[in-house]
Protein backbone atom coordinates (compact mmCIF):
# COMPACT_ATOMS: atom_id res chain seq x y z
CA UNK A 1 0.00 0.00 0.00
CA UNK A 2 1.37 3.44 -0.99
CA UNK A 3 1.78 6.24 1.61
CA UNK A 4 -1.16 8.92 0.49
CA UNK A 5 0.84 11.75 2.29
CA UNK A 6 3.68 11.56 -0.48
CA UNK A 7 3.66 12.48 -3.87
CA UNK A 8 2.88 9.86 -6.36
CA UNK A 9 5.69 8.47 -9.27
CA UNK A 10 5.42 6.44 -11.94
CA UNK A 11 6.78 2.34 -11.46
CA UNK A 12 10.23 2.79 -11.73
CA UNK A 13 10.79 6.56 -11.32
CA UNK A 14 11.87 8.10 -8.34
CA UNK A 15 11.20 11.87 -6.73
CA UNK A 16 14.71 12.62 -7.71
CA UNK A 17 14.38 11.02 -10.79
CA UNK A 18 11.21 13.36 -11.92
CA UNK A 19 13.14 16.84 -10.65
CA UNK A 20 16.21 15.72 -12.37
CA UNK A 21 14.45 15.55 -15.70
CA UNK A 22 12.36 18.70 -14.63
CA UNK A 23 15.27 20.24 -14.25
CA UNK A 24 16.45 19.70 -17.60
CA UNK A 25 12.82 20.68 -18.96
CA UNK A 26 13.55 23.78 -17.43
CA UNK A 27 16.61 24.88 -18.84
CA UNK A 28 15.92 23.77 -21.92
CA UNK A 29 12.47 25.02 -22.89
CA UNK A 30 9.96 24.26 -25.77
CA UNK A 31 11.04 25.98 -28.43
CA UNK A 32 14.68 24.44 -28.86
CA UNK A 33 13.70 20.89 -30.35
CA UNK A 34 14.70 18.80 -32.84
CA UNK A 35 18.19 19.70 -31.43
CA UNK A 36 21.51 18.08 -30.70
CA UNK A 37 23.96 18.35 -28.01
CA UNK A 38 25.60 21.33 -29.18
CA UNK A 39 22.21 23.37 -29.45
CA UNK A 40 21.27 21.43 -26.09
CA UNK A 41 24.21 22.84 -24.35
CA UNK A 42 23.92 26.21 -26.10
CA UNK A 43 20.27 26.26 -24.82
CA UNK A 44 20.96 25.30 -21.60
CA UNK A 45 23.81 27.93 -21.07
CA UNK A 46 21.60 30.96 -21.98
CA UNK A 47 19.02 29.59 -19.72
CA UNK A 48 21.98 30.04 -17.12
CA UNK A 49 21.49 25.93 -16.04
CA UNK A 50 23.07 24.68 -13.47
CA UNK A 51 26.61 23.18 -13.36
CA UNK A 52 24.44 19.72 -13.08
CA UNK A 53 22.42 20.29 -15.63
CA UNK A 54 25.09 21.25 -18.14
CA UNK A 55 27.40 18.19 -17.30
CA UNK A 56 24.13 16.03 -17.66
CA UNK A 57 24.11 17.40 -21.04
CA UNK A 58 27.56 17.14 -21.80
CA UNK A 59 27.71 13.97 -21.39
CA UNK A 60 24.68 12.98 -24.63
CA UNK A 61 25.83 11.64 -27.65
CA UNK A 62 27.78 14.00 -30.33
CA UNK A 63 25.66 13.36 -33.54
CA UNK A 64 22.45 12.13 -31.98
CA UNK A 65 19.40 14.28 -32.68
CA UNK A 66 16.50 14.78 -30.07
CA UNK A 67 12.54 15.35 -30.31
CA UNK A 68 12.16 16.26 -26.53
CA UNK A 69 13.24 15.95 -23.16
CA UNK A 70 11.98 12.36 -22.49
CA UNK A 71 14.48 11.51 -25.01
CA UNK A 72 17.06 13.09 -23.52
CA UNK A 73 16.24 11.63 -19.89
CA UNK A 74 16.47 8.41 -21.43
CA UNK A 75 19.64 8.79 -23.05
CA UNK A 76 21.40 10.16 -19.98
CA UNK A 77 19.98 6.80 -17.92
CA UNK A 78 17.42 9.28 -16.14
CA UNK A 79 13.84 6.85 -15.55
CA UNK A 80 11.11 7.97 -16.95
CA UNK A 81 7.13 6.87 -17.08
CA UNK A 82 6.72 4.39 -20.02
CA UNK A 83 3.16 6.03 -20.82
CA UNK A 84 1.64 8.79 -20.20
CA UNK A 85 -1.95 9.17 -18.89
């Protein structure tokens, strides 16, 4: 049975794991996708991100393109919810 006083996660996500990716959401906006790491990173350092943040995104593939930040949680090993509601 699940505690009603604390906030709800999907299987296999954690609290840390959903303001880690919010995180990212944040720095990175809506309006910045398709994009790469380089326009990630560029993003992310006019939004002033912080130093985990940038290193997060550092550390994504060179050439890989992504549609949003689910895809970019994924690829940095961040859980996610495998559906949405």
């Amino acid at each position: 049975m699940t505690d009603p006083h604390q906030a709800a996660t999907s299987p296999g996500t954690t609290p840390a794991d959903v303001e880690h990716r919010a995180a990212i959401a944040e720095a990175l906006g809506k309006e910045v996708w398709p994009a790469d790491k380089d326009a990630l990173v560029a993003k992310a350092q006019e939004s002033h991100a912080s130093d985990r943040v940038l290193a997060d995104l550092n550390r994504l593939p060179a050439h890989a393109q992504f549609t949003n930040v689910q895809e970019v949680a994924e690829a940095l090993g961040i859980h996610t919810e495998s559906h949405r509601f």
